[in-house]
Protein backbone atom coordinates (compact mmCIF):
# COMPACT_ATOMS: atom_id res chain seq x y z
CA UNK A 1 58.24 -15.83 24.56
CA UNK A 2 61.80 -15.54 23.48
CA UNK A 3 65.15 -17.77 24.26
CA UNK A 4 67.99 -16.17 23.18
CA UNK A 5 71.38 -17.70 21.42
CA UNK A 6 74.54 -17.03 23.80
CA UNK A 7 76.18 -17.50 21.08
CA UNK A 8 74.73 -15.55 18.09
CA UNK A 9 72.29 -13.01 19.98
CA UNK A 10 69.75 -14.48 17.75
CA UNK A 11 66.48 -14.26 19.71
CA UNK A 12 64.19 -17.81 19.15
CA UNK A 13 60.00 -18.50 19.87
CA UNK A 14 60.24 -20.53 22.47
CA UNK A 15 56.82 -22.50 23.66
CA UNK A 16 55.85 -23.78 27.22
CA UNK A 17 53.71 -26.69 27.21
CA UNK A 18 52.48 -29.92 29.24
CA UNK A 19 54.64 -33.13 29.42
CA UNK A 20 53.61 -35.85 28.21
CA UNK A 21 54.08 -39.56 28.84
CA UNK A 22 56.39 -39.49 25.60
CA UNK A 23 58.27 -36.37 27.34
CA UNK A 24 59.34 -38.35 30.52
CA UNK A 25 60.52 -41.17 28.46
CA UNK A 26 62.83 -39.08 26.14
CA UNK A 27 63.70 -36.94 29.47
CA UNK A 28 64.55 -40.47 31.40
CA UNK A 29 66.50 -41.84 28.13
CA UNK A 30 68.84 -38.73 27.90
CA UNK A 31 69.52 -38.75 31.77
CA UNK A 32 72.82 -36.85 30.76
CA UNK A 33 70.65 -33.75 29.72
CA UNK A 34 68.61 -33.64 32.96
CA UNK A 35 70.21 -33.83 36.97
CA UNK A 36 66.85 -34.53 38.52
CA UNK A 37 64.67 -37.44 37.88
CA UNK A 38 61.91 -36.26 36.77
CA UNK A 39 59.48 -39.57 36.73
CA UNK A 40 59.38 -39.13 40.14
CA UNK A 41 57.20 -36.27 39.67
CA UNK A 42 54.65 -38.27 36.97
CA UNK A 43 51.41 -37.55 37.77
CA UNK A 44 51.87 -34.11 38.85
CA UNK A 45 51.78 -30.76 36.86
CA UNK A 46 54.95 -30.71 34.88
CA UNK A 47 55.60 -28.46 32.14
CA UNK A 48 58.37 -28.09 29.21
CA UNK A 49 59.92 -25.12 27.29
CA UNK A 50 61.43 -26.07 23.95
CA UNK A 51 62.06 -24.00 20.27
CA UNK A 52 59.21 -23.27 18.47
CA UNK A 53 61.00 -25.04 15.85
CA UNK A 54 61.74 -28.20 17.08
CA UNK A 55 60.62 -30.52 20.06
CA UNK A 56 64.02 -30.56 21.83
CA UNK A 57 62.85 -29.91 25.42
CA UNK A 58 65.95 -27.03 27.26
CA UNK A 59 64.04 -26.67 30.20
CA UNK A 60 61.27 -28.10 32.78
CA UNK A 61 59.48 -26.61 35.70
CA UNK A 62 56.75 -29.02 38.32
CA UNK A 63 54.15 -26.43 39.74
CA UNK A 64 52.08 -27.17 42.77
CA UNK A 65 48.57 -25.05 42.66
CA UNK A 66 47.77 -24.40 46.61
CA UNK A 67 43.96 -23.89 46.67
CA UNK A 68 44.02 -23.00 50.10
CA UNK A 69 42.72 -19.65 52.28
CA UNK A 70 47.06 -19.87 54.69
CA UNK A 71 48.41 -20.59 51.26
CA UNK A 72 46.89 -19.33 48.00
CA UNK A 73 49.60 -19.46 45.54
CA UNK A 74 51.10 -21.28 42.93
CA UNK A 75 54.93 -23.05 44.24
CA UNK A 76 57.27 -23.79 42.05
CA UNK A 77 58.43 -27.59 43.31
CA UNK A 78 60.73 -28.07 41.00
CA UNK A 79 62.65 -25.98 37.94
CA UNK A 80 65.49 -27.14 35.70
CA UNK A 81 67.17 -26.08 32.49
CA UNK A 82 68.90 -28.90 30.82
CA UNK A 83 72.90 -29.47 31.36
CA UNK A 84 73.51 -27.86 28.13
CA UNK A 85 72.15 -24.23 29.11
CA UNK A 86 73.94 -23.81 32.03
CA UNK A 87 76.49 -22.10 33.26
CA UNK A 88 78.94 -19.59 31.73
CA UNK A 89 79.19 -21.85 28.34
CA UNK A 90 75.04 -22.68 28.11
CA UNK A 91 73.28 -22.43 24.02
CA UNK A 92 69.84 -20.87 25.54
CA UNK A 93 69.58 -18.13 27.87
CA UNK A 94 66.07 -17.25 29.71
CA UNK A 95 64.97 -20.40 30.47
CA UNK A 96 64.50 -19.91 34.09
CA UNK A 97 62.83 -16.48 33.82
CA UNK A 98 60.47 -17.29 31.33
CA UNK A 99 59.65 -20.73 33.24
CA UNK A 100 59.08 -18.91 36.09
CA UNK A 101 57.28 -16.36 34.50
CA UNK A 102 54.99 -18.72 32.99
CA UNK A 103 54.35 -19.92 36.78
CA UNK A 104 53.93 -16.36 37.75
CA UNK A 105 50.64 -15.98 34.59
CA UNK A 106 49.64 -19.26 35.79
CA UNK A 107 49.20 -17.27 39.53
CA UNK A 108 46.96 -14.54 37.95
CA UNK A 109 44.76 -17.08 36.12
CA UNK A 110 43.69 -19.40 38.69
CA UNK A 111 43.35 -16.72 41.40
CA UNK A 112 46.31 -16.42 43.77
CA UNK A 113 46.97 -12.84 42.27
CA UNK A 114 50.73 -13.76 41.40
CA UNK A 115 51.60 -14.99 44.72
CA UNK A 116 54.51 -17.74 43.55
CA UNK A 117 57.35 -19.27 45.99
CA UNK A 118 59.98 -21.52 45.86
CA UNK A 119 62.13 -23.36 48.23
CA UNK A 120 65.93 -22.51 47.26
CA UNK A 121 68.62 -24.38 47.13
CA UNK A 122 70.89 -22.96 49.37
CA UNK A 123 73.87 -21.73 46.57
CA UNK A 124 70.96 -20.10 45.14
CA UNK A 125 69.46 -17.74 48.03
CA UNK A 126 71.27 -14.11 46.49
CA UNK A 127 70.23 -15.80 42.80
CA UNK A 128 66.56 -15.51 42.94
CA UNK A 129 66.41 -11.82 44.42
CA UNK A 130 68.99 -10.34 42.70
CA UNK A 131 68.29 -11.86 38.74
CA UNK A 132 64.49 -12.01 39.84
CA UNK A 133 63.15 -10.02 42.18
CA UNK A 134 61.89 -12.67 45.00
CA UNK A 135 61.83 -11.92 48.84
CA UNK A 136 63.59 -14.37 51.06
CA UNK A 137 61.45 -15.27 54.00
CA UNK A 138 63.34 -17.01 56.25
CA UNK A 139 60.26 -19.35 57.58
CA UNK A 140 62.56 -22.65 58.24
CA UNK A 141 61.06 -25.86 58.47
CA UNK A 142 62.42 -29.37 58.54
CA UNK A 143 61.22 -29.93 54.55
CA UNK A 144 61.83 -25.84 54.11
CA UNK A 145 65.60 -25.56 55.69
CA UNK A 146 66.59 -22.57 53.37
CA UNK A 147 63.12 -20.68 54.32
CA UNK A 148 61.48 -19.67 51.22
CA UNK A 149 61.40 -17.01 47.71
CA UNK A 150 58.45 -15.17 47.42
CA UNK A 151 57.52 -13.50 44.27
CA UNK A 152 54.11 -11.25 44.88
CA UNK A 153 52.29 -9.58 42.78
CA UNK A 154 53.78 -6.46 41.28
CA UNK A 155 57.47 -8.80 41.09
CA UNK A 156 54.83 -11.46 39.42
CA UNK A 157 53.46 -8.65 36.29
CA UNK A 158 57.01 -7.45 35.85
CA UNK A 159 58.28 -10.87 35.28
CA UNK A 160 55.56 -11.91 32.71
CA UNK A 161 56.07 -8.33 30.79
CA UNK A 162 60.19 -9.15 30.97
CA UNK A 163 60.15 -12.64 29.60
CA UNK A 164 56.67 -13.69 28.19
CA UNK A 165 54.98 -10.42 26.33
């Protein structure tokens, strides 16, 4: 997968993989790179995207696999690119895409046939369709207020071929 230079047009390897114990403490020691906190979500399936050429993490996505028959599908619980790549001014751009992306594969592999969702937040309900491709469902609930972005199949194999082949 490629990250790309906003400021050169150089295109990068990037790599997506587990966090480690290490991760969270560098991620909770540079709390200025990262708005969430992240250690809340030890113990759970979190995942980092950095260069290929160095172990500077830029982005981080927590993944929840739903195992069951009313759900089947992989939800993306939390996604973040570090302060630094976003916004007009950000170094690395594709972080998000190839993040979710990599959640999207991760659908196909464990059997939810690239069923991904996401709960928005609410500035970013036109963000997720439009850049891409989800469907807003507007299923409300009190810990689902926005409704929901739905990313099925045929959304799911054109994201992997845009941002991880």
């Amino acid at each position: 997968m490629i990250l790309t230079d906003c400021a050169t047009g150089e295109d990068h390897e990037a790599v997506i993989k587990l966090v480690t114990a290490k991760d969270l403490k560098q991620i909770k020691k540079s709390k200025d790179r990262f708005t969430f906190d992240w250690n809340k979500y030890k113990g759970h399936e979190l995942y980092k995207i950095r260069l290929k050429a160095n172990e500077i993490i830029v982005g981080l996505i927590c993944l929840i696999d739903h195992e069951d028959a009313a759900t089947n599908a992989i939800e993306i619980e939390l996604l973040e690119a570090s302060v630094e790549n976003t916004g007009p001014k950000k170094k690395w751009d594709k972080i998000g895409g190839c993040l979710i992306a990599f959640a999207c594969r991760e659908s196909f592999k464990r059997g939810h046939e690239g069923c991904v969702f996401l709960t928005p937040k609410s500035y970013l309900l036109k963000h997720y369709p439009q850049k891409y491709g989800f469907t807003y469902m507007p299923i409300k609930s009190a810990d689902r207020p926005e409704g929901l972005m739905i990313a099925y199949d045929d959304i799911a194999r054109k994201l992997i071929k845009q941002y991880l082949d």
